[in-house]
Protein backbone atom coordinates (compact mmCIF):
# COMPACT_ATOMS: atom_id res chain seq x y z
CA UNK A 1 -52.45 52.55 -3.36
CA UNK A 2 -54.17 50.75 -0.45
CA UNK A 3 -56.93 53.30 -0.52
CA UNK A 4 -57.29 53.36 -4.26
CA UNK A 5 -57.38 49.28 -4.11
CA UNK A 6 -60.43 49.32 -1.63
CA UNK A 7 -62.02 52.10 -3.69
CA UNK A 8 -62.64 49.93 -6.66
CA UNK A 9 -63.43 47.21 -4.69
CA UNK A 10 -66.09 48.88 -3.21
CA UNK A 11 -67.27 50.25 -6.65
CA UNK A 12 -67.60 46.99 -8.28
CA UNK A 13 -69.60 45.73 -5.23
CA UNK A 14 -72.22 48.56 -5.75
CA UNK A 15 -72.13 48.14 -9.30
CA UNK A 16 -72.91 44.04 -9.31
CA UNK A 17 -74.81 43.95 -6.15
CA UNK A 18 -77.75 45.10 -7.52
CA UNK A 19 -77.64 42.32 -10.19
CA UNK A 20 -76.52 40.06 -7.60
CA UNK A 21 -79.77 41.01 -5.65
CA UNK A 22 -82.16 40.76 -8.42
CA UNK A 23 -81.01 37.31 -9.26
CA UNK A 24 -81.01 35.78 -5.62
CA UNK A 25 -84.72 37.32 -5.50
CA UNK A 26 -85.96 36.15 -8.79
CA UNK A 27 -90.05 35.04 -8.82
CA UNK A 28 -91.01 32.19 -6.69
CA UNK A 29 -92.60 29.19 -8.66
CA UNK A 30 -95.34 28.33 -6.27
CA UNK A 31 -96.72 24.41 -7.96
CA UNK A 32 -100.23 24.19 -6.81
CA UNK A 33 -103.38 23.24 -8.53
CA UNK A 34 -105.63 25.88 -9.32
CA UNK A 35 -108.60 23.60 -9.65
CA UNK A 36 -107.71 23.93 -6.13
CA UNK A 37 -110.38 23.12 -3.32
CA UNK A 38 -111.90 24.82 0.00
CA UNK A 39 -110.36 25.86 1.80
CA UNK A 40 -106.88 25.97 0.23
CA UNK A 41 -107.48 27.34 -3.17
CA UNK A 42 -110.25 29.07 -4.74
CA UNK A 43 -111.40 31.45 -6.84
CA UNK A 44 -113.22 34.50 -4.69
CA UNK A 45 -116.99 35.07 -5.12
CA UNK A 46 -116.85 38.31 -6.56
CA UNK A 47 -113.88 38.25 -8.99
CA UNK A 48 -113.52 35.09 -10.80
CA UNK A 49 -109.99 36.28 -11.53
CA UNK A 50 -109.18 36.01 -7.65
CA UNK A 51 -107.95 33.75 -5.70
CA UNK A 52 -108.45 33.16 -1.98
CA UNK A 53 -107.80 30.22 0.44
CA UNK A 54 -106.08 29.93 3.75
CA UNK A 55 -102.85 28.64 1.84
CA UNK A 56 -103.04 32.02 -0.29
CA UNK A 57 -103.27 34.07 3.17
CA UNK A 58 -100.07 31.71 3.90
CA UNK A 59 -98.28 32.45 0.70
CA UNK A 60 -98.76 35.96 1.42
CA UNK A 61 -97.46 36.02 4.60
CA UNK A 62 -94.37 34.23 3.26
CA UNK A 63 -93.42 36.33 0.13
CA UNK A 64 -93.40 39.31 2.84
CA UNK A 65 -91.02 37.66 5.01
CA UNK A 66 -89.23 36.41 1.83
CA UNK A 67 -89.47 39.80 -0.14
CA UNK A 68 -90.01 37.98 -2.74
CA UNK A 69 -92.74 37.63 -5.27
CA UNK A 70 -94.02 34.12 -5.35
CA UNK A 71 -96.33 33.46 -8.45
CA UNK A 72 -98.49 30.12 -8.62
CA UNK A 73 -98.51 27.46 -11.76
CA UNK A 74 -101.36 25.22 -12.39
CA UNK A 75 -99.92 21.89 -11.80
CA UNK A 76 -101.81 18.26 -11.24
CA UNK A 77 -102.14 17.91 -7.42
CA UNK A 78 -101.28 13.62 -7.65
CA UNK A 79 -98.07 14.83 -9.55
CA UNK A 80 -97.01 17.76 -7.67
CA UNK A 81 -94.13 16.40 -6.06
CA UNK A 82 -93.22 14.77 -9.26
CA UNK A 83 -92.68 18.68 -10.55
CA UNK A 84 -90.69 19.66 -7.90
CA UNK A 85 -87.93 17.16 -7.81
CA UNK A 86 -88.23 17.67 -11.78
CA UNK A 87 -87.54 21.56 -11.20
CA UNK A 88 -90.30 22.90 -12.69
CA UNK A 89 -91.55 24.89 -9.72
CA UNK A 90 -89.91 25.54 -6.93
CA UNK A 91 -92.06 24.41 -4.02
CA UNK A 92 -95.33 23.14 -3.85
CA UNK A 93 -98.04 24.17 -1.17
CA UNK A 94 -101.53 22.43 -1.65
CA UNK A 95 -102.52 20.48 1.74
CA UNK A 96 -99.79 18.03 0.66
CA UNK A 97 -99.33 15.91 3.40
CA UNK A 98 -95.48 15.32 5.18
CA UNK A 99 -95.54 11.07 4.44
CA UNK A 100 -93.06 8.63 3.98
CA UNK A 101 -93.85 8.35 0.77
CA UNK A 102 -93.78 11.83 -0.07
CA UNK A 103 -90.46 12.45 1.40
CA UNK A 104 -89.07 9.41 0.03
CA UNK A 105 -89.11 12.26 -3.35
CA UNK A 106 -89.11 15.46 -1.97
CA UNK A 107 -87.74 17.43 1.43
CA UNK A 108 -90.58 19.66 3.13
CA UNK A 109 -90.30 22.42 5.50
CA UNK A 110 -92.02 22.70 8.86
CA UNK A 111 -95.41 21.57 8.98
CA UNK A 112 -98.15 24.69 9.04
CA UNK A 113 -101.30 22.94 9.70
CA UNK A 114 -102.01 19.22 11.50
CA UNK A 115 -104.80 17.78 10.35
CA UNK A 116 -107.04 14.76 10.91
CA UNK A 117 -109.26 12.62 8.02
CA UNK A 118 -113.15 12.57 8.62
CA UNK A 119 -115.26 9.90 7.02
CA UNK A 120 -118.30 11.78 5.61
CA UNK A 121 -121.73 10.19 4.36
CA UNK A 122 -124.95 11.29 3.25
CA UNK A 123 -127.28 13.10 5.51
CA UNK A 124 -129.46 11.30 7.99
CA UNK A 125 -127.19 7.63 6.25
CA UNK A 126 -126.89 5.95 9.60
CA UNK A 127 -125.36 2.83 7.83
CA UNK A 128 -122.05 3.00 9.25
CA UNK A 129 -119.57 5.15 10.88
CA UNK A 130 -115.85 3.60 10.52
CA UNK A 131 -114.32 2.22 7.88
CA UNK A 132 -114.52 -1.16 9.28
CA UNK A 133 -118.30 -0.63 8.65
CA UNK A 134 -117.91 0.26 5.16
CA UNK A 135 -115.48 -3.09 4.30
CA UNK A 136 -118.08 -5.48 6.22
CA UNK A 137 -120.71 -4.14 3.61
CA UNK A 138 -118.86 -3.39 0.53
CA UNK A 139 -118.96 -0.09 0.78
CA UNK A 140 -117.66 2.10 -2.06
CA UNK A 141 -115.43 5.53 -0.47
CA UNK A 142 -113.95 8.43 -2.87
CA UNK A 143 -111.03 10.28 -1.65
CA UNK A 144 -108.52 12.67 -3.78
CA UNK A 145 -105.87 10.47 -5.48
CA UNK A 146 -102.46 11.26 -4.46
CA UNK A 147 -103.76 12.16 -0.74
CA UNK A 148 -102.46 10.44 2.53
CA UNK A 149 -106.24 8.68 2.75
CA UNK A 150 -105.83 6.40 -0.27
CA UNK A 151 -103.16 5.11 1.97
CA UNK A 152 -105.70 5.14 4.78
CA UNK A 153 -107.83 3.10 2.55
CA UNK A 154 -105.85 0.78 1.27
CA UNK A 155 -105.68 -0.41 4.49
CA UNK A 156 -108.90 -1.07 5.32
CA UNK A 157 -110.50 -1.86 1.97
CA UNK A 158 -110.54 -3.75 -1.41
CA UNK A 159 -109.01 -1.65 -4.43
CA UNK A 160 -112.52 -2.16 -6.28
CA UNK A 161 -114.07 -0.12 -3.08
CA UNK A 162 -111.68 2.97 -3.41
CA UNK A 163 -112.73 5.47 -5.94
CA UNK A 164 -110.27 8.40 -6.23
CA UNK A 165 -110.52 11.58 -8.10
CA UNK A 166 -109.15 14.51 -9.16
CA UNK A 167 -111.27 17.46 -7.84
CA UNK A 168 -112.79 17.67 -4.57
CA UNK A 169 -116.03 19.34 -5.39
CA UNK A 170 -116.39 15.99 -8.12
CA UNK A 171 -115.82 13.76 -5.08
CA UNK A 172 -118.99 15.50 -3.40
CA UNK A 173 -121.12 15.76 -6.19
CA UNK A 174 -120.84 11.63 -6.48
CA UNK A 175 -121.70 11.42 -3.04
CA UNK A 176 -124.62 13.08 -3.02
CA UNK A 177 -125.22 11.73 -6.79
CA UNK A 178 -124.55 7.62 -4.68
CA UNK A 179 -122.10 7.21 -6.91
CA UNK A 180 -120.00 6.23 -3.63
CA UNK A 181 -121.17 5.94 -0.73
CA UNK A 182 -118.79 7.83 1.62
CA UNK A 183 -115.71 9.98 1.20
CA UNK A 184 -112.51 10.07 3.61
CA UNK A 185 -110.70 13.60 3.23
CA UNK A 186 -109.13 16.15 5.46
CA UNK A 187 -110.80 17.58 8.45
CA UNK A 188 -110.41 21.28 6.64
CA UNK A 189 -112.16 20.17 3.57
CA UNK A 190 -114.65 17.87 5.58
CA UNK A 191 -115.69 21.42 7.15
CA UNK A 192 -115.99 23.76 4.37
CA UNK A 193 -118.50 21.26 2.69
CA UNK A 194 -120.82 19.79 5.48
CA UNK A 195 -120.66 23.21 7.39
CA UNK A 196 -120.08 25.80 4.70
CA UNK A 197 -118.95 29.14 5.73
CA UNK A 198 -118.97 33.09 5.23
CA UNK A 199 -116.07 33.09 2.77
CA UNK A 200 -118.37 30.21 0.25
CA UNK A 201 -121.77 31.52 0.95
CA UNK A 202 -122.46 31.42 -2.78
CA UNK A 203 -121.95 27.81 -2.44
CA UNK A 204 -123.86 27.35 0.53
CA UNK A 205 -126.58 26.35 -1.24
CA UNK A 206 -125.48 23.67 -3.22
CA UNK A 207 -124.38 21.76 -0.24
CA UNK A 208 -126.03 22.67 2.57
CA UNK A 209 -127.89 20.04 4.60
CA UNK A 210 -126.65 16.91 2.10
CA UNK A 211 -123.52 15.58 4.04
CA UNK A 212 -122.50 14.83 7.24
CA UNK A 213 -119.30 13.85 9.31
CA UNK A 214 -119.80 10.62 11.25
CA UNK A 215 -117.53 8.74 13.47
CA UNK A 216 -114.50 11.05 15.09
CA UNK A 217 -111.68 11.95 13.14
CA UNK A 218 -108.73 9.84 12.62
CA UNK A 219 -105.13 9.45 11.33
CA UNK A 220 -103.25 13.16 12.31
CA UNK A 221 -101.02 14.07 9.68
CA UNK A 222 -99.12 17.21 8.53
CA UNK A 223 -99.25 20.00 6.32
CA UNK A 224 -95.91 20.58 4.80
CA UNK A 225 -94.28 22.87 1.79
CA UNK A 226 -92.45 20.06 -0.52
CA UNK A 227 -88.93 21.19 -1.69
CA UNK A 228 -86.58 19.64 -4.21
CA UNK A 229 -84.40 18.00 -1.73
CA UNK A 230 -81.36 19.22 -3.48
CA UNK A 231 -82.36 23.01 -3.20
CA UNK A 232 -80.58 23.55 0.51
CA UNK A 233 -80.77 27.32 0.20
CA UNK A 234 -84.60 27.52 -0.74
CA UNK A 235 -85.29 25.06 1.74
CA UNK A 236 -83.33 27.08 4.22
CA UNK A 237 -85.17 30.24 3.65
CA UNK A 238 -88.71 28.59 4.05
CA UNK A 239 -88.24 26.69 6.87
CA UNK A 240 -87.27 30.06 8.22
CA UNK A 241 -90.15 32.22 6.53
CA UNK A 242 -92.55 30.07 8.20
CA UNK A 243 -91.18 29.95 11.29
CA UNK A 244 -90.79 33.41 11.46
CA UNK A 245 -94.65 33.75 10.44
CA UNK A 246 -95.71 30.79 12.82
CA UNK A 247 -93.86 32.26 16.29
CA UNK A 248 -95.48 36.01 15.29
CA UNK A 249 -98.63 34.70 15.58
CA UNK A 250 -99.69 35.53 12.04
CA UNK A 251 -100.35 31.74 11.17
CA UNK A 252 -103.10 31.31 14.00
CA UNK A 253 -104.71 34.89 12.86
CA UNK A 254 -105.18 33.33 9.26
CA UNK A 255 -106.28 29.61 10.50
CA UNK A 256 -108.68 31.78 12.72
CA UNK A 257 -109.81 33.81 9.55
CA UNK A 258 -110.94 30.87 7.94
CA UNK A 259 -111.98 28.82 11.00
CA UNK A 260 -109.38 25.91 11.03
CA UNK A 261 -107.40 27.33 14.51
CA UNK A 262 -107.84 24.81 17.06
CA UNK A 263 -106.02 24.24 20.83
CA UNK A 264 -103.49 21.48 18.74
CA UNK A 265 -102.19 23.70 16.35
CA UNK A 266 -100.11 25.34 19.35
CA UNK A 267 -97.63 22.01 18.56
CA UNK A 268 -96.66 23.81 15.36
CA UNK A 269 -94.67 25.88 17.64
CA UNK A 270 -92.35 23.34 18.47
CA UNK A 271 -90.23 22.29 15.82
CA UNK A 272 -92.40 19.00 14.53
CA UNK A 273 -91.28 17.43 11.58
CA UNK A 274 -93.27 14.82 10.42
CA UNK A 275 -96.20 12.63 11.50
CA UNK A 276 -93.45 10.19 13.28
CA UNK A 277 -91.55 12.68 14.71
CA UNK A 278 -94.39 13.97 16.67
CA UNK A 279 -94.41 10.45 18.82
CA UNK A 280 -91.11 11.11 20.24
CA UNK A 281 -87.88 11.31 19.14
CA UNK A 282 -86.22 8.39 16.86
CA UNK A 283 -84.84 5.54 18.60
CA UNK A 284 -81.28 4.40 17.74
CA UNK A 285 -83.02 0.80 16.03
CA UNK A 286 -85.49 2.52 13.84
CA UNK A 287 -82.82 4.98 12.78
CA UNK A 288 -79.74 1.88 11.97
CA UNK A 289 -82.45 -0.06 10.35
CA UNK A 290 -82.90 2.59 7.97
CA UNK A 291 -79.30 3.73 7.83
CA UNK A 292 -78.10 0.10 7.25
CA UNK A 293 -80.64 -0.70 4.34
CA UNK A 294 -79.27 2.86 2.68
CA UNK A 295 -75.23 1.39 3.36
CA UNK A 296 -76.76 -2.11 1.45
CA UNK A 297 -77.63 0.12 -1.39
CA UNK A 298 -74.22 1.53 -1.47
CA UNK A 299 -72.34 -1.31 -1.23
CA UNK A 300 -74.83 -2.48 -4.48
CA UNK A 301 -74.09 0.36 -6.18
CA UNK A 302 -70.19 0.58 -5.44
CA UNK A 303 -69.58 -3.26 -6.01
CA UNK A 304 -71.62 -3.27 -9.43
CA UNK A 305 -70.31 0.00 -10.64
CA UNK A 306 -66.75 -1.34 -10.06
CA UNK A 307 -67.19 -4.42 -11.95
CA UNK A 308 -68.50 -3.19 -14.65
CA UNK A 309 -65.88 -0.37 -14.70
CA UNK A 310 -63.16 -2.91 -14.43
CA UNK A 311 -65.23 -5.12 -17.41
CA UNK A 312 -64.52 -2.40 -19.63
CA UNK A 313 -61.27 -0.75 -18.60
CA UNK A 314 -59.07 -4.03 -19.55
CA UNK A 315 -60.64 -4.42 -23.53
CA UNK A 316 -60.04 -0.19 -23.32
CA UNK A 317 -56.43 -0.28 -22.22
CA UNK A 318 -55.64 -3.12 -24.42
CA UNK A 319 -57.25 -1.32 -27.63
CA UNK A 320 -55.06 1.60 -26.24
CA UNK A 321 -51.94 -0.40 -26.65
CA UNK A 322 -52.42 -3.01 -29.06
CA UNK A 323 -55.41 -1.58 -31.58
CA UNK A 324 -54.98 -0.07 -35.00
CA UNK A 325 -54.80 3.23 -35.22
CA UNK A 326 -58.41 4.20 -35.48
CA UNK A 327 -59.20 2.14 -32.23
CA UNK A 328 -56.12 3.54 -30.71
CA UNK A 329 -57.31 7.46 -30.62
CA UNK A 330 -61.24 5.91 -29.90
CA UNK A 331 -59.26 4.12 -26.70
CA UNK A 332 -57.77 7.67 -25.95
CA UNK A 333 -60.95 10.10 -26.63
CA UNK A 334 -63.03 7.28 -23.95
CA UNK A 335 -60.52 7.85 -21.33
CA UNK A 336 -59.70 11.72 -21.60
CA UNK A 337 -63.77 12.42 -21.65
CA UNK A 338 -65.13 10.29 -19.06
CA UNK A 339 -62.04 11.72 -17.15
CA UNK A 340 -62.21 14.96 -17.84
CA UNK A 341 -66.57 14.92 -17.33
CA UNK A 342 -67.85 15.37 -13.63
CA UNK A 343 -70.13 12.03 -12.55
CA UNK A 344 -72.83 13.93 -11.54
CA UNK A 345 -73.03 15.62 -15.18
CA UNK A 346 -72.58 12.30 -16.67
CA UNK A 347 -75.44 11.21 -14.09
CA UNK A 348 -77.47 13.78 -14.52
CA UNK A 349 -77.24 13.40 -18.33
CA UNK A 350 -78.05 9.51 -18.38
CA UNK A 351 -81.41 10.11 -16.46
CA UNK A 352 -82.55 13.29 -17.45
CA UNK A 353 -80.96 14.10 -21.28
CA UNK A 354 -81.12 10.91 -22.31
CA UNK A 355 -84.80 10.37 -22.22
CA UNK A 356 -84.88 13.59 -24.74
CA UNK A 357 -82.86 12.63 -27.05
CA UNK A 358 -83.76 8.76 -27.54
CA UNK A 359 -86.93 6.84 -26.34
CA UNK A 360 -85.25 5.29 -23.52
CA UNK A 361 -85.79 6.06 -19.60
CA UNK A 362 -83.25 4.13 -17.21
CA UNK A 363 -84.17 3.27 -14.11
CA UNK A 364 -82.46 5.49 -11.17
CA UNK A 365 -80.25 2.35 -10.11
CA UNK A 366 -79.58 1.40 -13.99
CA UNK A 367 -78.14 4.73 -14.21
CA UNK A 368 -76.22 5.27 -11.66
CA UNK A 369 -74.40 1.72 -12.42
CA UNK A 370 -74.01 2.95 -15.59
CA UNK A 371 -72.61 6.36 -14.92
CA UNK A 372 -70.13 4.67 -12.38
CA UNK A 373 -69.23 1.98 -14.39
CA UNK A 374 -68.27 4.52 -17.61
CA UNK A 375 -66.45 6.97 -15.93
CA UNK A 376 -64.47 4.60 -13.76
CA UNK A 377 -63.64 2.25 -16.33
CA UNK A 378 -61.64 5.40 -17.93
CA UNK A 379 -59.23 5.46 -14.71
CA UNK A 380 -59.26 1.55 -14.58
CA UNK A 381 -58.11 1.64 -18.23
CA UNK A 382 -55.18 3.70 -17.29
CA UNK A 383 -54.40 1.22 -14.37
CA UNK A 384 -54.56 -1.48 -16.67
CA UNK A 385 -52.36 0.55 -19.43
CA UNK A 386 -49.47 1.38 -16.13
CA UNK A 387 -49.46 -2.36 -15.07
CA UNK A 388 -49.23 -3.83 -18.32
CA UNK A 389 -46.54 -1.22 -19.44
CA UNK A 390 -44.36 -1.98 -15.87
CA UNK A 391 -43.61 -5.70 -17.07
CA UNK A 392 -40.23 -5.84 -18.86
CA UNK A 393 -39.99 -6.26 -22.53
CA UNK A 394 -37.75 -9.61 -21.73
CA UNK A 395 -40.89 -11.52 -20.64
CA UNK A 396 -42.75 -10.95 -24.13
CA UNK A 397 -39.35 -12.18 -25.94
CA UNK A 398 -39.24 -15.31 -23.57
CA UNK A 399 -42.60 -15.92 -23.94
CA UNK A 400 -42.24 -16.10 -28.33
CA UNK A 401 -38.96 -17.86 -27.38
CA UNK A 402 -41.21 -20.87 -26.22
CA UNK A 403 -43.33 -20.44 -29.24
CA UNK A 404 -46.37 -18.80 -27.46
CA UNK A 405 -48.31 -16.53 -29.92
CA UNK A 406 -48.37 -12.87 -28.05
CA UNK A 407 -52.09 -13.77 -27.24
CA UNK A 408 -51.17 -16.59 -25.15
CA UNK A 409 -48.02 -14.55 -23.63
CA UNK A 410 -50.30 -11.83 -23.06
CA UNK A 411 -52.44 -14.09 -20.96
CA UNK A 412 -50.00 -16.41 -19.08
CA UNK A 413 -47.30 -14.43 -18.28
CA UNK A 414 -47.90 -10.71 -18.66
CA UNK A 415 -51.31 -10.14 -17.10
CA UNK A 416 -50.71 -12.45 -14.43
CA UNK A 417 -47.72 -10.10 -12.93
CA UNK A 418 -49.53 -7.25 -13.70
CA UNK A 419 -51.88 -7.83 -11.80
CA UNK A 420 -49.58 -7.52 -8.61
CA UNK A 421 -49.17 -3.63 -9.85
CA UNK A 422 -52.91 -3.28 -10.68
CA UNK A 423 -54.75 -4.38 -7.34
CA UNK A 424 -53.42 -1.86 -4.81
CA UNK A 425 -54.71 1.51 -7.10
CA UNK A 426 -57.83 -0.47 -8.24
CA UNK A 427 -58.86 -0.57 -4.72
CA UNK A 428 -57.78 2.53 -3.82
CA UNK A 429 -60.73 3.64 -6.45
CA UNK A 430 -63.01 1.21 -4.65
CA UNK A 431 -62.52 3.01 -1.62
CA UNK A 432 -63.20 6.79 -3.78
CA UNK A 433 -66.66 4.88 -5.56
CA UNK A 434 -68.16 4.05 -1.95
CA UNK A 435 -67.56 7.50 -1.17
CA UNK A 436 -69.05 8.93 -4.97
CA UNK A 437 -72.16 7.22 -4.58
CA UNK A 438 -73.74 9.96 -2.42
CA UNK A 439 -73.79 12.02 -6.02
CA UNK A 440 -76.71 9.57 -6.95
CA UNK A 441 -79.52 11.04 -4.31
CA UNK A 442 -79.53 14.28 -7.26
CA UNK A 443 -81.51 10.99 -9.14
CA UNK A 444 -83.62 10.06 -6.26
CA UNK A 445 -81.62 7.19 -5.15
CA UNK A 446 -81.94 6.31 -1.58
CA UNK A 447 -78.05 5.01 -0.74
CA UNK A 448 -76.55 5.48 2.67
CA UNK A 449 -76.20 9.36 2.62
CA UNK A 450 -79.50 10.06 1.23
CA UNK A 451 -80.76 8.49 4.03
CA UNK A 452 -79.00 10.54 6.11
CA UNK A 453 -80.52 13.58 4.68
CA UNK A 454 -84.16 11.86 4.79
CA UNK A 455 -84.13 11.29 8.61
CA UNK A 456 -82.07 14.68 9.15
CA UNK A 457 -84.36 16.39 7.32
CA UNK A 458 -87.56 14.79 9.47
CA UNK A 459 -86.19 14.19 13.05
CA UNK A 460 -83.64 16.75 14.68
CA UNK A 461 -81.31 14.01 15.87
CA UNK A 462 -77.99 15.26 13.22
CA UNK A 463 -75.67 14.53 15.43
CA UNK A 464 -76.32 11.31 16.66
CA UNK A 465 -77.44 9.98 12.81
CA UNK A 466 -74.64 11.78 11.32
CA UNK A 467 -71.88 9.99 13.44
CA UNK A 468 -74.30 6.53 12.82
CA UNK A 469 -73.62 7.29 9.05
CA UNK A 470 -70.17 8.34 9.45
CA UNK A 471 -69.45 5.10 11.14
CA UNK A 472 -71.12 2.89 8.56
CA UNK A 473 -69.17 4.74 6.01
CA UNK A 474 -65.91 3.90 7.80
CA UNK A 475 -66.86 0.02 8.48
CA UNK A 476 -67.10 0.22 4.61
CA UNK A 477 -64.22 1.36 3.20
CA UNK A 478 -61.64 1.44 6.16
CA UNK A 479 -60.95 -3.03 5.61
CA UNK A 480 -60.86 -1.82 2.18
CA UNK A 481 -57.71 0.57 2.86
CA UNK A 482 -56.16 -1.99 5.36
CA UNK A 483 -56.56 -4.01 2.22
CA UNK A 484 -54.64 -1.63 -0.18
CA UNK A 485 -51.92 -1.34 2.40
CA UNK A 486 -51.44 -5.30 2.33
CA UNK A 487 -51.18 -5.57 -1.23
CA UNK A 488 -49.16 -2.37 -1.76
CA UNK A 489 -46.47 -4.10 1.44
CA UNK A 490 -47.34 -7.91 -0.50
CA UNK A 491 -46.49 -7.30 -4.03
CA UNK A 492 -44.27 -4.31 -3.87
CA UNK A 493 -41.43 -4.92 -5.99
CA UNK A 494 -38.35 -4.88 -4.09
């Protein structure tokens, strides 16, 4: 029997694994814009239909490690990582740089290229050569919107002196045109279009001999692949990929290919993470400060979530008990769906269905106070309904006895004592919400937890932030269950 048991076992492996297979290596959405840009992204010389780049070379390299097939969709390249955390591709590659801001919305792999920004002029325009120069004369500088240099320029310059745009050969062409009168980009793209090279000699001539790079290159940064911070397993297999393709040395024969290798790309090697991390590792103040402004955000969210849960539950339990009919089974169909539906479904639904269905779009925080405060108001209605119900029939009869309507009973006498029943499981709840409001990172808010993944996912310090958070979490919510206890030992009836 024992034999026979592991014989079908073993068939219906075989039989689904093959399905299983297929689906875990579906098609890769690669988001990248196919306007795309030397030396990234381009269409080859000879075959329009083509593409070529250093970052295609990359891609390449990747789906072989991945065995998977990894297919590119035309997306904007200032709303890239909008896409990903939206789902519609899975990763985006396209010189986005690893920022703050950028993982503020999206989680990114290892970096596979660190680059610098060059200020580029005009030939033989001997005007200036930092960006100091160009704010002392008004100066007007293009860059690509969405890039780590409007950042750069912000910075340094007035808005009306920042001109961004959406295609790097447009930024060029109003250079040379003095539309502006410099542009800031990356060091890779600087090259490709004061230098040219083999793999663009039919471009050669449009360029050649108009622009140069003045002043040394500034601001290192990092090339990163952006990943819905959600998708662990995807991420997982990336970060991995790419490792796997920077230690074999395949990385440095493509960056050689298209002549971006240089003696500092030997720190991808070591496991960098961002632009920060590459200072040193994270002292214990920068990562608290950051931890603690995530725990404010959950105590915001937990403390408003609650009292709007416990706003509603009363007027539910009460139309539970005392409504007509009609209100009665509304009362009961509340409770049993916002029980019975998960919060992050609910959450989900609030800040991503509802949008589709009416012309409203919550904010994040709106939402998840909402989400919290609906479902939770269905288990505070219940607590309501069990302390209301625990008072003895006699005190309703000596309340109308005195001549009090069942109103004024209701709100003298019987709520009052309930109340001793009500407070110990109410913040028992309190205690699960703090806890629950780590499901609201799926809607890019940045509470205590999220956090935790943010500076996780950019330093390699997990232990020491994860007992940081884990002791923030307990200075939270452990007075709270000290607090339970007391009222539980205070008001229990003997």
């Amino acid at each position: 029997m024992d034999k026979l048991f592991t014989f079908l076992l073993a068939t219906l492996f075989l039989a689904f694994s093959p399905t299983l297979c297929a689906q875990d290596k579906r098609p890769l959405k690669w988001g990248i814009d196919l306007a795309g840009g030397l030396p990234y992204f381009f269409g080859a010389p000879d075959n329009p239909d083509t593409y070529i780049g250093f970052e295609v070379d990359l891609i390449d390299a990747l789906a072989k490690e991945l065995r998977r097939e990894i297919n590119p969709e035309n997306k904007a390249f200032d709303k890239l990582i909008q896409f990903v955390d939206r789902g519609d591709v899975d990763f985006a590659m396209n010189g986005l740089e690893i920022t703050p801001d950028n993982l503020q919305n999206a989680r990114f792999t290892r970096p596979y290229f660190i680059y610098r920004l060059q200020l580029v002029s005009r030939a033989k325009d001997a005007r200036f050569t930092t960006l100091k120069e160009c704010a002392e004369q008004g100066l007007k500088v293009g860059t690509l919107g969405g890039s780590a240099a409007v950042k750069v320029l912000k910075a340094h310059l007035e808005d009306s002196q920042i001109k961004p745009y959406e295609e790097q050969d447009q930024v060029f062409d109003d250079l040379s045109a003095k539309v502006v009168d410099a542009v800031l980009v990356d060091v890779p793209i600087a090259l490709y279009y004061v230098v040219g090279d083999d793999h663009i000699e039919h471009r050669k001539k449009k360029y050649t001999g108009k622009f140069q790079m003045v002043g040394p290159s500034f601001a290192e940064g990092f090339y990163g692949i952006a990943i819905k911070k959600e998708n662990d397993s995807l991420a997982t297999e990336l970060d991995g990929a790419l490792g796997r393709v920077i230690e074999s040395g395949k990385l440095k024969e493509i960056l050689e290919k298209w002549h971006l290798w240089s003696p500092e790309q030997y720190r991808l090697y070591s496991p960098i993470r961002t632009a920060e991390a590459s200072s040193g590792s994270l002292s214990f103040v920068d990562y608290f400060r950051l931890l603690l402004k995530g725990a404010g955000m959950t105590v915001f969210l937990s403390v408003a979530g609650m009292a709007l849960a416990v706003a509603l539950g009363l007027p539910i339990a009460l139309a539970r008990l005392y409504g007509p009919l009609p209100l009665r089974w509304l009362a009961i169909g509340y409770i049993e769906f916002f029980r019975g539906v998960p919060v992050l479904l609910l959450l989900y639904f609030l800040y991503f269905g509802l949008p589709s269905l009416v012309d409203i779009k919550l904010d994040a925080h709106v939402v998840a106070i909402l989400g919290f405060g609906l479902n939770y108001a269905a288990y505070e209605a219940e607590i309501y309904r069990n302390g209301i119900q625990s008072i003895p029939i006699g005190q309703w009869e000596a309340g109308a006895s005195l001549g009090m309507s069942p109103f004024l009973t209701f709100r003298r006498i019987i709520f009052p004592q309930s109340i001793r029943v009500i407070l110990p499981p109410m913040t028992n709840d309190f205690i699960a919400l703090f806890k629950d409001t780590s499901l609201v990172s799926v809607i890019a808010v940045i509470e205590l937890t999220k956090q935790y993944q943010i500076l996780t996912n950019s330093y390699d310090q997990h232990l020491a932030i994860g007992l940081t958070t884990a002791a923030l979490y307990l200075v939270m919510s452990v007075p709270l269950g000290y607090l339970s206890r007391y009222l539980e030992q205070r008001w229990s009836k003997s």
